[in-house]
PDB file of N, CA and C in Angstrom:
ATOM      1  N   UNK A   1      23.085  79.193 181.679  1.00  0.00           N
ATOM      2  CA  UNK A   1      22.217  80.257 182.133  1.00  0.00           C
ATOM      3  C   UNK A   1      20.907  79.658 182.645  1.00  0.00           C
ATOM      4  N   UNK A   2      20.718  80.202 183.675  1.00  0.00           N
ATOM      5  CA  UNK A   2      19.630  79.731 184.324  1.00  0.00           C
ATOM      6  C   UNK A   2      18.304  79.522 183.514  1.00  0.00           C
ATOM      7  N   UNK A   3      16.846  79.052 183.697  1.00  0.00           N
ATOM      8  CA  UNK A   3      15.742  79.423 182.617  1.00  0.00           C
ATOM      9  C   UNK A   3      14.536  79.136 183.585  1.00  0.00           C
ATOM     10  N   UNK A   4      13.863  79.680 184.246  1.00  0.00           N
ATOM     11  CA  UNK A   4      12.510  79.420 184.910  1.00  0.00           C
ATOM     12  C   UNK A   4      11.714  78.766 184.086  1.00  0.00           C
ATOM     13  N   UNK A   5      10.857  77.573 184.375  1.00  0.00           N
ATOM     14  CA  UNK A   5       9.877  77.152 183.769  1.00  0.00           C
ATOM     15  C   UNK A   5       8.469  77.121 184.365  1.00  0.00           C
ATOM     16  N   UNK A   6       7.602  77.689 184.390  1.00  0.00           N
ATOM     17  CA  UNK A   6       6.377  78.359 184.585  1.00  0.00           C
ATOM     18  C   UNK A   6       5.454  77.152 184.364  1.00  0.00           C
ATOM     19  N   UNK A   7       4.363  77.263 185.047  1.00  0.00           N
ATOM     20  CA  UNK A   7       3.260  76.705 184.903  1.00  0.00           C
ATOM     21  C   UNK A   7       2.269  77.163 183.825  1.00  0.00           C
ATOM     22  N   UNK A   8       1.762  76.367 182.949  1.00  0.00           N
ATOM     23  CA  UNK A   8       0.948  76.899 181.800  1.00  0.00           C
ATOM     24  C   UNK A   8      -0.617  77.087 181.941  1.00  0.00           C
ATOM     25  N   UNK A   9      -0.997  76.248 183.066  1.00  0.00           N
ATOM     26  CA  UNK A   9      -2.224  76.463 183.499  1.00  0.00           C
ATOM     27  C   UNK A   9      -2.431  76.382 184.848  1.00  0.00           C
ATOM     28  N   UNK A  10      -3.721  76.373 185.651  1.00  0.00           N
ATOM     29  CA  UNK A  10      -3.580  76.470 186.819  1.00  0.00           C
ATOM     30  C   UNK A  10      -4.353  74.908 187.449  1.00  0.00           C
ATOM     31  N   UNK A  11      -3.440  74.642 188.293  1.00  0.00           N
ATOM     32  CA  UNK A  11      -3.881  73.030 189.056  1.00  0.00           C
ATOM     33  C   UNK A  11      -2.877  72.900 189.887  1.00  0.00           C
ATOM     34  N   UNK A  12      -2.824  71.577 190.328  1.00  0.00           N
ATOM     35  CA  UNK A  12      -2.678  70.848 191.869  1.00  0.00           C
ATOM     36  C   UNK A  12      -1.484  69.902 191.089  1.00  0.00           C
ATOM     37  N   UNK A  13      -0.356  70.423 191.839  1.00  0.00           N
ATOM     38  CA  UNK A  13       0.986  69.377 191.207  1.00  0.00           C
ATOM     39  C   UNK A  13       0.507  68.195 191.872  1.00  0.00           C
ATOM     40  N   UNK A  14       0.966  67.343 190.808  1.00  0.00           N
ATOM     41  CA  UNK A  14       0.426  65.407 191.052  1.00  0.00           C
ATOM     42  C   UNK A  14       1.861  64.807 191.423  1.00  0.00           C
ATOM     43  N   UNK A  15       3.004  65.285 190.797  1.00  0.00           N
ATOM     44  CA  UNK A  15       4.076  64.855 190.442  1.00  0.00           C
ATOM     45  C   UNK A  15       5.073  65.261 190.050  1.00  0.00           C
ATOM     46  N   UNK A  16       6.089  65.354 191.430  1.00  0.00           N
ATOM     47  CA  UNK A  16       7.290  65.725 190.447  1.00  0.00           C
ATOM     48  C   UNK A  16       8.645  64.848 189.656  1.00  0.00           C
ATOM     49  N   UNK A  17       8.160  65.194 188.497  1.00  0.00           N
ATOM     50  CA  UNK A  17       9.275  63.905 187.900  1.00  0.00           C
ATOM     51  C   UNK A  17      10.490  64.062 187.460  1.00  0.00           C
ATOM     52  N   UNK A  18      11.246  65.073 188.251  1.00  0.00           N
ATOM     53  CA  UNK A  18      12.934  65.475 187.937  1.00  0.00           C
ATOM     54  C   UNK A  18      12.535  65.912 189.360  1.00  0.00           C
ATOM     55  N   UNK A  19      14.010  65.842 189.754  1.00  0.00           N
ATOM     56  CA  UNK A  19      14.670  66.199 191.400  1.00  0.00           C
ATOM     57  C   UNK A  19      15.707  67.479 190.623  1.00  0.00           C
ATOM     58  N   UNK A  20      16.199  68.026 191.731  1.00  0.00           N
ATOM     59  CA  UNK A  20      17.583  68.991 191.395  1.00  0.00           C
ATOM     60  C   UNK A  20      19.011  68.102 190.982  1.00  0.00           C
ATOM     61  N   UNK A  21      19.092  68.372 190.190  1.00  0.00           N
ATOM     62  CA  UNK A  21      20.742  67.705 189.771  1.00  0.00           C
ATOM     63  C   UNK A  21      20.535  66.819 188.745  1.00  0.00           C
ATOM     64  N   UNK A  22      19.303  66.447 188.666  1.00  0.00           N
ATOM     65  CA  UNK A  22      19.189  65.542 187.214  1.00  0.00           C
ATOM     66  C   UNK A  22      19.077  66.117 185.865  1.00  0.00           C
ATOM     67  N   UNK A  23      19.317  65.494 185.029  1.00  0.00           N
ATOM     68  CA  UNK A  23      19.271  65.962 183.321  1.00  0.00           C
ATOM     69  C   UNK A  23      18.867  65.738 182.971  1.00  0.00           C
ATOM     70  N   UNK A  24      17.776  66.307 182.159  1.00  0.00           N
ATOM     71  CA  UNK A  24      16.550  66.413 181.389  1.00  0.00           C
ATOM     72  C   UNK A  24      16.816  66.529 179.568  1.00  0.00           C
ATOM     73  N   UNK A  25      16.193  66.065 179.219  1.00  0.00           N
ATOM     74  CA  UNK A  25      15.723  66.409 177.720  1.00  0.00           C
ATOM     75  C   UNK A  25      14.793  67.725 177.732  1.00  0.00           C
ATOM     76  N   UNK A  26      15.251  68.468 176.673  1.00  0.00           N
ATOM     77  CA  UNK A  26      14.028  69.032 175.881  1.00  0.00           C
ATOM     78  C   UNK A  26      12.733  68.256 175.436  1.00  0.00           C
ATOM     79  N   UNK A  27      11.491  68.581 176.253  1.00  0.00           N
ATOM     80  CA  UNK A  27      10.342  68.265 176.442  1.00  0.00           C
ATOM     81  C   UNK A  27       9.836  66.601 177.322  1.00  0.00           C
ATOM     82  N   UNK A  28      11.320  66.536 177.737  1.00  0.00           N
ATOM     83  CA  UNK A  28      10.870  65.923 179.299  1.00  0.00           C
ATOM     84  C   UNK A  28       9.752  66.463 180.377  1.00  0.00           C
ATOM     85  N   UNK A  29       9.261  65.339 180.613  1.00  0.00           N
ATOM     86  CA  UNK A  29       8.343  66.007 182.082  1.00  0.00           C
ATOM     87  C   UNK A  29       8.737  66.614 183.197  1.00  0.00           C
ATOM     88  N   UNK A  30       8.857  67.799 184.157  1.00  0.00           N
ATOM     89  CA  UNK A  30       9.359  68.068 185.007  1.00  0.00           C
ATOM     90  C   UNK A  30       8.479  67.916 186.179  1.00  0.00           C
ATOM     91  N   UNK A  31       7.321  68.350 186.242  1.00  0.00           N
ATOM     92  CA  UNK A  31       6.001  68.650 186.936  1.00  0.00           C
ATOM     93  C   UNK A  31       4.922  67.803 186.019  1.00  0.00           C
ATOM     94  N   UNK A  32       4.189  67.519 186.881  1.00  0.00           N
ATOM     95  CA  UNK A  32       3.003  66.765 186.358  1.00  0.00           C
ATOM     96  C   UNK A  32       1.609  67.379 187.170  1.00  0.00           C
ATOM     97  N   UNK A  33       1.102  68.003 186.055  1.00  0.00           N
ATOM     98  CA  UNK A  33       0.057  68.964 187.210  1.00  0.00           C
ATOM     99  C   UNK A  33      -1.189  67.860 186.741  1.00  0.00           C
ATOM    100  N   UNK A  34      -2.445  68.477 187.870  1.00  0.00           N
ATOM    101  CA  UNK A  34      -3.743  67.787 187.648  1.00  0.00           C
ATOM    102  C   UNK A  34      -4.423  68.978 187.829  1.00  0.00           C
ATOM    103  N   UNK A  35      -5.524  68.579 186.551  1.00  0.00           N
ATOM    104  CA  UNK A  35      -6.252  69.875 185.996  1.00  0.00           C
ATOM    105  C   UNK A  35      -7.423  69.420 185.322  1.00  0.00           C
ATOM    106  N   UNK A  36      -8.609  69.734 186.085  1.00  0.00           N
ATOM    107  CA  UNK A  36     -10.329  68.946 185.615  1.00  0.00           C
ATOM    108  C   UNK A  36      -9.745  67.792 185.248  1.00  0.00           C
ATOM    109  N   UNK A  37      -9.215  66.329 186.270  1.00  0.00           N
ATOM    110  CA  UNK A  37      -9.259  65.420 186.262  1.00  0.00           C
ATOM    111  C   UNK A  37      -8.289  64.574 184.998  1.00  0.00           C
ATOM    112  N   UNK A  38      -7.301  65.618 184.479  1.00  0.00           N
ATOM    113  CA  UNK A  38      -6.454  65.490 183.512  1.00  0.00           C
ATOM    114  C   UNK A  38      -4.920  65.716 184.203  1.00  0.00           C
ATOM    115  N   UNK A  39      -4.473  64.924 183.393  1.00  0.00           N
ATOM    116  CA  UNK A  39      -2.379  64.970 184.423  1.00  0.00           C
ATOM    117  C   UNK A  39      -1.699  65.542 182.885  1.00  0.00           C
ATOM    118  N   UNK A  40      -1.638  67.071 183.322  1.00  0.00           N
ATOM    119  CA  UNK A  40      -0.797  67.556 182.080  1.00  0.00           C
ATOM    120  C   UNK A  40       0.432  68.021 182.391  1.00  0.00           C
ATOM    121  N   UNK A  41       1.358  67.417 181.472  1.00  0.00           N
ATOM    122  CA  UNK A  41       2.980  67.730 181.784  1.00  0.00           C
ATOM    123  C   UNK A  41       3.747  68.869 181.493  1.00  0.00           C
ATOM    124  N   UNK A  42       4.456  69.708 182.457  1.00  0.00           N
ATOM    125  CA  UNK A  42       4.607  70.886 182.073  1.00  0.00           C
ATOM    126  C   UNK A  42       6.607  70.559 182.174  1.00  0.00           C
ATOM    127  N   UNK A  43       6.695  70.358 180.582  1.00  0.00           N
ATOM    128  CA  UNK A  43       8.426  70.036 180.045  1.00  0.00           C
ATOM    129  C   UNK A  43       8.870  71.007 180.047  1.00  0.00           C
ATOM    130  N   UNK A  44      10.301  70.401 179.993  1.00  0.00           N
ATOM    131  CA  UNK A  44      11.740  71.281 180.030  1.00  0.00           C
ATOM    132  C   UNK A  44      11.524  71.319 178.494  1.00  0.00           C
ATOM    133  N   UNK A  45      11.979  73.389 178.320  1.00  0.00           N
ATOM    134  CA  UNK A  45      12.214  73.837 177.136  1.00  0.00           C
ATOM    135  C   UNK A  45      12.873  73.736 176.400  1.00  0.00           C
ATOM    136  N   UNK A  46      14.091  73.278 177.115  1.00  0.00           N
ATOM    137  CA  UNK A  46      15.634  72.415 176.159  1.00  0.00           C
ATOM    138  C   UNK A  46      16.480  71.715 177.039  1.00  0.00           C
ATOM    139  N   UNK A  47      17.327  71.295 176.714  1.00  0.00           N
ATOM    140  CA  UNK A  47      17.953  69.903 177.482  1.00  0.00           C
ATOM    141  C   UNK A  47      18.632  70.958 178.862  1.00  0.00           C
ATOM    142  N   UNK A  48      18.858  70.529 180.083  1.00  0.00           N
ATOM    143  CA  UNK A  48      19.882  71.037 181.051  1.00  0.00           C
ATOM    144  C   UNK A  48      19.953  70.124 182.097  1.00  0.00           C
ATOM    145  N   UNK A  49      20.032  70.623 183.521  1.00  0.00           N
ATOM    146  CA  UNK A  49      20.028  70.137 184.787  1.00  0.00           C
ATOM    147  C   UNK A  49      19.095  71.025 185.192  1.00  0.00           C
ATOM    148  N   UNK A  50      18.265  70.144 186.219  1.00  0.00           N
ATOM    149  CA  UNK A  50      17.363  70.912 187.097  1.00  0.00           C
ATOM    150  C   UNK A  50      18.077  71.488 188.039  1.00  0.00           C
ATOM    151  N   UNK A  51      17.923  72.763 188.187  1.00  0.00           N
ATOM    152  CA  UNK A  51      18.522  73.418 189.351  1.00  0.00           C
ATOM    153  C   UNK A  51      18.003  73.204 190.658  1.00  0.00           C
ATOM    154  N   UNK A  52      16.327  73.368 190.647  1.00  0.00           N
ATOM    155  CA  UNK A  52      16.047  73.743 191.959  1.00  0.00           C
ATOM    156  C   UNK A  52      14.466  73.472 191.402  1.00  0.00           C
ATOM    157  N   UNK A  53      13.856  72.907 192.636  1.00  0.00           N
ATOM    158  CA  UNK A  53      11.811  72.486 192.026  1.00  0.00           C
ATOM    159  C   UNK A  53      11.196  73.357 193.376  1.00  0.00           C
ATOM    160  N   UNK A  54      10.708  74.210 192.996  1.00  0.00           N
ATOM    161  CA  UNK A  54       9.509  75.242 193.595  1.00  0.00           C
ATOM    162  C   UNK A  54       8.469  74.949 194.831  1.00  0.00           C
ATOM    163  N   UNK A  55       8.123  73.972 194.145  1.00  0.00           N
ATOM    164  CA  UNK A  55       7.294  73.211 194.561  1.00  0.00           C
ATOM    165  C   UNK A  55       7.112  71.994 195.288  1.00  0.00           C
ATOM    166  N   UNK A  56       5.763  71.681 195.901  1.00  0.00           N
ATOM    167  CA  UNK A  56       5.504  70.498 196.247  1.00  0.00           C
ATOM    168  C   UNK A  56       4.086  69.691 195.690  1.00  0.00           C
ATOM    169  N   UNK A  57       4.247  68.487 195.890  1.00  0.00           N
ATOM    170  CA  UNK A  57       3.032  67.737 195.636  1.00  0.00           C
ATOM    171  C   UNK A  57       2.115  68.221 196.411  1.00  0.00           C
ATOM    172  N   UNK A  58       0.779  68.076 195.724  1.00  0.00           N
ATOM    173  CA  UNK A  58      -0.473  68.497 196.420  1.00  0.00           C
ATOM    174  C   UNK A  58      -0.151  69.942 196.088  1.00  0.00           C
ATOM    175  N   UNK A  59       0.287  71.137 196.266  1.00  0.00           N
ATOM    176  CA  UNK A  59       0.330  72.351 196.172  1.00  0.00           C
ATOM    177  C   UNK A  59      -0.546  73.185 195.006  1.00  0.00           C
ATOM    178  N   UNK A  60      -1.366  73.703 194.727  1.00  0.00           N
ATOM    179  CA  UNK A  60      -1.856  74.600 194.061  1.00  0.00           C
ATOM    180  C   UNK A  60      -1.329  75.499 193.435  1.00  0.00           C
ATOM    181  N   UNK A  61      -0.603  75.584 192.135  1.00  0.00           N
ATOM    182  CA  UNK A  61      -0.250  76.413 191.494  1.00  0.00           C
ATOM    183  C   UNK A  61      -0.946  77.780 190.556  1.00  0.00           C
ATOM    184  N   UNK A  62      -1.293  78.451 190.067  1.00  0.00           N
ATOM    185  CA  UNK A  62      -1.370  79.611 188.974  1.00  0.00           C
ATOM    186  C   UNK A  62      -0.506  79.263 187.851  1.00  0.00           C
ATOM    187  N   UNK A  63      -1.635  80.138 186.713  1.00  0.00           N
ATOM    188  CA  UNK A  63      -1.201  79.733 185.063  1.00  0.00           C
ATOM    189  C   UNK A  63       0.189  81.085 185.490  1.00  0.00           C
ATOM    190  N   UNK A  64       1.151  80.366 185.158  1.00  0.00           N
ATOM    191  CA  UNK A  64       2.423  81.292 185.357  1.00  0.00           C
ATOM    192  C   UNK A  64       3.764  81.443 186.300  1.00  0.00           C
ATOM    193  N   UNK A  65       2.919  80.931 187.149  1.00  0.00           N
ATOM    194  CA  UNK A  65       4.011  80.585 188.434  1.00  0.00           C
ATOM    195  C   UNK A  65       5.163  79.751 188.294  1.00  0.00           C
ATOM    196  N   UNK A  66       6.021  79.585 188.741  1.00  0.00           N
ATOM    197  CA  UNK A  66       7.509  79.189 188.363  1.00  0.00           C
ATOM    198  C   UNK A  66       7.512  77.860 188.935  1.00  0.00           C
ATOM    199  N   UNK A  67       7.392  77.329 189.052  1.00  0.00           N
ATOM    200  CA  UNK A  67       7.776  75.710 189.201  1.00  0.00           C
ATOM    201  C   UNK A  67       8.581  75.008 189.762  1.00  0.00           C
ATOM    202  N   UNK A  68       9.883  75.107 188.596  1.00  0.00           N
ATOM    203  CA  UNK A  68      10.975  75.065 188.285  1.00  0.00           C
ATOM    204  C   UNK A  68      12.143  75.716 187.719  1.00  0.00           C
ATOM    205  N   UNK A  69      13.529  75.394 188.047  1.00  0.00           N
ATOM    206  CA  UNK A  69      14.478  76.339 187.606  1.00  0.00           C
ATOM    207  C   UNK A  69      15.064  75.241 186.694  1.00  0.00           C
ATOM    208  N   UNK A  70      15.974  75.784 185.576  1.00  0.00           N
ATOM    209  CA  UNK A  70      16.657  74.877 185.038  1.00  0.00           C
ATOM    210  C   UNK A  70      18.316  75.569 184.610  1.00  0.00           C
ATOM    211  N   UNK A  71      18.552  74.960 184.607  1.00  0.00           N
ATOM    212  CA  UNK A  71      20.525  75.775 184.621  1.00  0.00           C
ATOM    213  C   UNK A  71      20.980  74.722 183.133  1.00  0.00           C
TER     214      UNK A  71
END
């Protein structure tokens, strides 16, 4: 089942560190945002495959916005 993973705060993705099709751990990094000069990692909630990444580097996100998908 699919699971959106949301952004927890609001900043400028630095990094994305899973592609679609790779497998993640529970509390792997997926996104690596930058936020007042801090790189905070916004992890996968439990182990899967990335479905699909939202986003791009440099892009400006919102506390909430979807990110990432995870299947």
């Amino acid at each position: 089942m699919a699971e959106e993973i949301k952004a927890h705060i609001t900043g400028v993705v630095f990094q994305i560190a899973a592609r679609p099709g790779e497998r993640v751990a529970a509390g792997d990094a997926v996104i690596v945002l930058e936020s007042m000069k801090m790189e905070i990692p916004v992890e996968a909630p439990r182990a899967g495959v990335v479905k699909e990444i939202r986003v791009q580097e440099g892009q400006t996100v919102q506390e909430g916005d979807v990110v990432a998908v995870l299947e």
